[in-house]
N, C-alpha and C. Protein backbone atom coordinates (compact mmCIF):
# COMPACT_ATOMS: atom_id res chain seq x y z
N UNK A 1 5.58 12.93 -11.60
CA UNK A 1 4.72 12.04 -10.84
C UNK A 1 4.66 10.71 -11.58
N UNK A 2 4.41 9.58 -11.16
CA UNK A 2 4.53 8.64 -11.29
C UNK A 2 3.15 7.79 -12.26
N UNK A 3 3.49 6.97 -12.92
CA UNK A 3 2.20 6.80 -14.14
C UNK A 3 0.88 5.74 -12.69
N UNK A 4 0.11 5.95 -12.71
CA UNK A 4 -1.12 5.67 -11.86
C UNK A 4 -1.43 4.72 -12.15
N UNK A 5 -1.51 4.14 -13.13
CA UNK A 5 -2.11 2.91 -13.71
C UNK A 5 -0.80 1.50 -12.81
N UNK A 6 0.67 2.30 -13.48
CA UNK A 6 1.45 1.29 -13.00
C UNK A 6 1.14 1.14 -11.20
N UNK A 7 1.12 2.20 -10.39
CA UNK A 7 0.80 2.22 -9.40
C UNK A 7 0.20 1.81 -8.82
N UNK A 8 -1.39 1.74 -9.11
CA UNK A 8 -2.31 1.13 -9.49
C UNK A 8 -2.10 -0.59 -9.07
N UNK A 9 -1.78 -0.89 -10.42
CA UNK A 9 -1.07 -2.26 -10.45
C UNK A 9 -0.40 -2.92 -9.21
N UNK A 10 0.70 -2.26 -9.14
CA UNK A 10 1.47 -2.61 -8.04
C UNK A 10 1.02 -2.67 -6.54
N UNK A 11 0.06 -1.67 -6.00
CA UNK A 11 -1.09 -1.99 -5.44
C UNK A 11 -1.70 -3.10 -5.09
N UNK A 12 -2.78 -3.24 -6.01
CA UNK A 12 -3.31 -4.14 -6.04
C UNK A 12 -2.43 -5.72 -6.33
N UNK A 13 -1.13 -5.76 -6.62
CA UNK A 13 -0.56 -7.20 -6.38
C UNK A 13 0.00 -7.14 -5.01
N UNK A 14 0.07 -6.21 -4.37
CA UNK A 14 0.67 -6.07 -2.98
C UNK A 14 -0.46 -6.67 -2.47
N UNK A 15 -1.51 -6.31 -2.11
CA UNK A 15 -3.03 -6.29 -1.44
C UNK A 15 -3.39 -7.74 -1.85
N UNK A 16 -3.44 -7.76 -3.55
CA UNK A 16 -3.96 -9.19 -3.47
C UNK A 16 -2.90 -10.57 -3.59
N UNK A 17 -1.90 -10.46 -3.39
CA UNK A 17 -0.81 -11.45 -3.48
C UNK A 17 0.10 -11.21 -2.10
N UNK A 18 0.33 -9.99 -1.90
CA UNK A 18 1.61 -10.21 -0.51
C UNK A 18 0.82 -10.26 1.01
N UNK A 19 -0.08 -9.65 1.03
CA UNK A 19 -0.90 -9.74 1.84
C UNK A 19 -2.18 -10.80 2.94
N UNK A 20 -2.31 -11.67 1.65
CA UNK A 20 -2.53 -12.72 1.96
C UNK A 20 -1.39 -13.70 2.56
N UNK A 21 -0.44 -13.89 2.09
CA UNK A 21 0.50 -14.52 2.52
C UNK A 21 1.09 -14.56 3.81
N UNK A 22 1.08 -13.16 3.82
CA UNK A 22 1.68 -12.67 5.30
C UNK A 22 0.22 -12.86 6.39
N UNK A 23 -0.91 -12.82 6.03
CA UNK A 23 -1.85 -13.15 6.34
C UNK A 23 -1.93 -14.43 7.67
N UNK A 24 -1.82 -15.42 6.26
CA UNK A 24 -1.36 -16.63 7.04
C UNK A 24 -0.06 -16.72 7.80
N UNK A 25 1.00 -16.49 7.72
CA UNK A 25 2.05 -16.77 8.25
C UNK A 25 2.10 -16.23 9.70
N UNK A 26 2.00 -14.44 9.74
CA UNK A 26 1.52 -13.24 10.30
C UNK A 26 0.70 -12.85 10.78
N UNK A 27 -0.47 -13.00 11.19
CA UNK A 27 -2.02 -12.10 11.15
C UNK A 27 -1.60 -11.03 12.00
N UNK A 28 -0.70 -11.16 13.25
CA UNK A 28 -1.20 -9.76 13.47
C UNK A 28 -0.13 -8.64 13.28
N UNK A 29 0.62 -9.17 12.10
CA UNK A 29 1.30 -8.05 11.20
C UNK A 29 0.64 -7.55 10.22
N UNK A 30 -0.12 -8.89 9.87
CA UNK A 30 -1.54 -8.37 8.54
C UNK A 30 -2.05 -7.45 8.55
N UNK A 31 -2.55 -7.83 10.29
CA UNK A 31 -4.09 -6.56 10.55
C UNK A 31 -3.42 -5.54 10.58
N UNK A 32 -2.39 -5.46 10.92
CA UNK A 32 -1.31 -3.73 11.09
C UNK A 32 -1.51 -3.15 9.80
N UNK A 33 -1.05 -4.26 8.73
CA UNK A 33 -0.86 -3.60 7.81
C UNK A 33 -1.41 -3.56 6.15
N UNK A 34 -3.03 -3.54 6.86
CA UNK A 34 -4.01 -3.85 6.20
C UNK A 34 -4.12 -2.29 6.10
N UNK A 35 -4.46 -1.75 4.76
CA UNK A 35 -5.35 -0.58 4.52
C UNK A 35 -6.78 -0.61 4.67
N UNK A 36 -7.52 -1.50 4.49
CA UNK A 36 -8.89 -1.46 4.67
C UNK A 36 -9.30 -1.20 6.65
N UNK A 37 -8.50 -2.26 7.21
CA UNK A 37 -8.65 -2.37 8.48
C UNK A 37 -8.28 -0.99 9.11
N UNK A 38 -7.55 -0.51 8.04
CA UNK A 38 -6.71 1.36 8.93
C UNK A 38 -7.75 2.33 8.61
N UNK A 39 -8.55 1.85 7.49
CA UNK A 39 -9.73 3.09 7.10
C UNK A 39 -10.68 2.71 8.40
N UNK A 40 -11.08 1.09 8.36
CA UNK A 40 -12.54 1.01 9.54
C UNK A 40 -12.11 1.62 10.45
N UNK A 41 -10.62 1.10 11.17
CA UNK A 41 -10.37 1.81 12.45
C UNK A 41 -10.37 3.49 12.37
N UNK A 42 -9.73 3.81 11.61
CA UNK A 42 -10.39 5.60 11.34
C UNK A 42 -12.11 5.62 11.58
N UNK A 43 -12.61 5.52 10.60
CA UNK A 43 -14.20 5.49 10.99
C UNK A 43 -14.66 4.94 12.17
N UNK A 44 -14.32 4.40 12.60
CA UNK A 44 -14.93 3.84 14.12
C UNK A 44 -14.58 4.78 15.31
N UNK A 45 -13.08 4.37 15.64
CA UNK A 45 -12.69 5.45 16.54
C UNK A 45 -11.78 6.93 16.31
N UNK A 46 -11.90 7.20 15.02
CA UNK A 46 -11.28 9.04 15.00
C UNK A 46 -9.94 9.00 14.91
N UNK A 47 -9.55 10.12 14.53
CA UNK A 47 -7.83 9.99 14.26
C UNK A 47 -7.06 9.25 15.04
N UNK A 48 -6.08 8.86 14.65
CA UNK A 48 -5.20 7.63 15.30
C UNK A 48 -3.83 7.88 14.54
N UNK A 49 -2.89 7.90 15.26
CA UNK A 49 -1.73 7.71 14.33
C UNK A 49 -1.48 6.26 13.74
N UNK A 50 -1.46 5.24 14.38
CA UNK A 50 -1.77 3.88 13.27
C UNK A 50 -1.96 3.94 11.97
N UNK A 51 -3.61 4.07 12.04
CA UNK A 51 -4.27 3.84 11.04
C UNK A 51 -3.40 4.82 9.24
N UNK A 52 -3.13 6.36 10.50
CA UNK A 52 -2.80 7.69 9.34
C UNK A 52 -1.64 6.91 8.50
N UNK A 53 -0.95 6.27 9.82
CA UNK A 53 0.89 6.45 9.36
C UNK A 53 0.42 4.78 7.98
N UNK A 54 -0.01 3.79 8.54
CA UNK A 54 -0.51 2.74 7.87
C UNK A 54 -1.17 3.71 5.66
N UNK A 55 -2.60 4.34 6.03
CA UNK A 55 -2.43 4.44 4.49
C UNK A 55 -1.80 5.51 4.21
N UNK A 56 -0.83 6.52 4.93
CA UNK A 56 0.00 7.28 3.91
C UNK A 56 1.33 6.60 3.49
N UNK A 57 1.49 5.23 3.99
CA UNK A 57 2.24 4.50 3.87
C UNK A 57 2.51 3.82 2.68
N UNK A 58 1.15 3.23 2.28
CA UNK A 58 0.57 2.57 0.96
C UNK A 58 0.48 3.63 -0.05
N UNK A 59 -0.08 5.08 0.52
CA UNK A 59 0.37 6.08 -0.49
C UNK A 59 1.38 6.60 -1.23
N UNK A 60 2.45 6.53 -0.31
CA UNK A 60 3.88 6.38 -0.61
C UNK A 60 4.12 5.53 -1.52
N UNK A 61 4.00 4.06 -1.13
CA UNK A 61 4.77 3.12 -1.29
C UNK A 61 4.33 2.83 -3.12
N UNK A 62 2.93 3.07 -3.83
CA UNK A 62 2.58 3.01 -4.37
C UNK A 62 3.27 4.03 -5.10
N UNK A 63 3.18 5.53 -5.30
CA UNK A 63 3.42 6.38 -5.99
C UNK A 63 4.96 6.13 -6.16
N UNK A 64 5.82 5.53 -5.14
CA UNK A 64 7.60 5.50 -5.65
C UNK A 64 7.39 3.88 -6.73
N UNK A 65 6.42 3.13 -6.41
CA UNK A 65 6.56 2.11 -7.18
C UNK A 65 6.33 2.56 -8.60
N UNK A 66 5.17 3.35 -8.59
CA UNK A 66 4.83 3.96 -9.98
C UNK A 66 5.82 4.47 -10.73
N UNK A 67 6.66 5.41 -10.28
CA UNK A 67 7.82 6.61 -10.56
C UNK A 67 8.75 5.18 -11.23
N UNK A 68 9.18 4.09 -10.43
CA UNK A 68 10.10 3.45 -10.53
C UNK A 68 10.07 2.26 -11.95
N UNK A 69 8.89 2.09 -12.05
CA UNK A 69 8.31 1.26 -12.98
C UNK A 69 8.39 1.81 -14.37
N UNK A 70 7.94 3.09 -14.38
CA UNK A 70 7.53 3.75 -15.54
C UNK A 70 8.72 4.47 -15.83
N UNK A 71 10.00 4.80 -15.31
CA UNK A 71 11.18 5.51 -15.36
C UNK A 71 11.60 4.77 -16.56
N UNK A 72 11.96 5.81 -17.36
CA UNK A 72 12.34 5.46 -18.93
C UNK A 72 14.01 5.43 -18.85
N UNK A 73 14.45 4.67 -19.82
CA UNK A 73 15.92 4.69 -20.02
C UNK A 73 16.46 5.55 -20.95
N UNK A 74 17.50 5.81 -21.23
CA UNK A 74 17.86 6.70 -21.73
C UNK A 74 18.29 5.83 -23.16
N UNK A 75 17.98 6.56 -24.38
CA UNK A 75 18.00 6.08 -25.62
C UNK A 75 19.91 5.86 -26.05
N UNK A 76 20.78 5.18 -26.48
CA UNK A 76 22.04 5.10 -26.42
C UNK A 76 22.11 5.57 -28.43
């Protein structure tokens, strides 16, 4: 499994750096692919495939970033 912290990290520069960007350029690719906006829409109106496919998405995307980051090289 992948180190959490790096994950973590990578995360949060997605959210607070790519996101915004696309923000402006995008909004209503943003709102798609906003995790916060996929949790309210869960809480408001009840399962949805959107919202699911949206944060197991970020779940993913996070944990292969982690794996990928923290992957050690091999000593020569």
């Amino acid at each position: 499994m992948g180190n959490s912290a790096a994950a973590l990290t990578g995360g949060y520069l997605t959210l607070l750096g790519v996101l915004p960007v696309v923000s402006n350029v995008k909004p209503e690719i943003a709102e798609k692919l906003d995790p916060a906006a996929s949790i309210v829409t869960l809480a408001q109106h009840g399962a949805a495939v959107t919202p699911i496919a949206v944060i197991t998405g970020w779940v993913l995307i996070s944990t292969v970033a982690g794996m990928l980051i923290t992957r050690r090289r091999a000593v020569a």
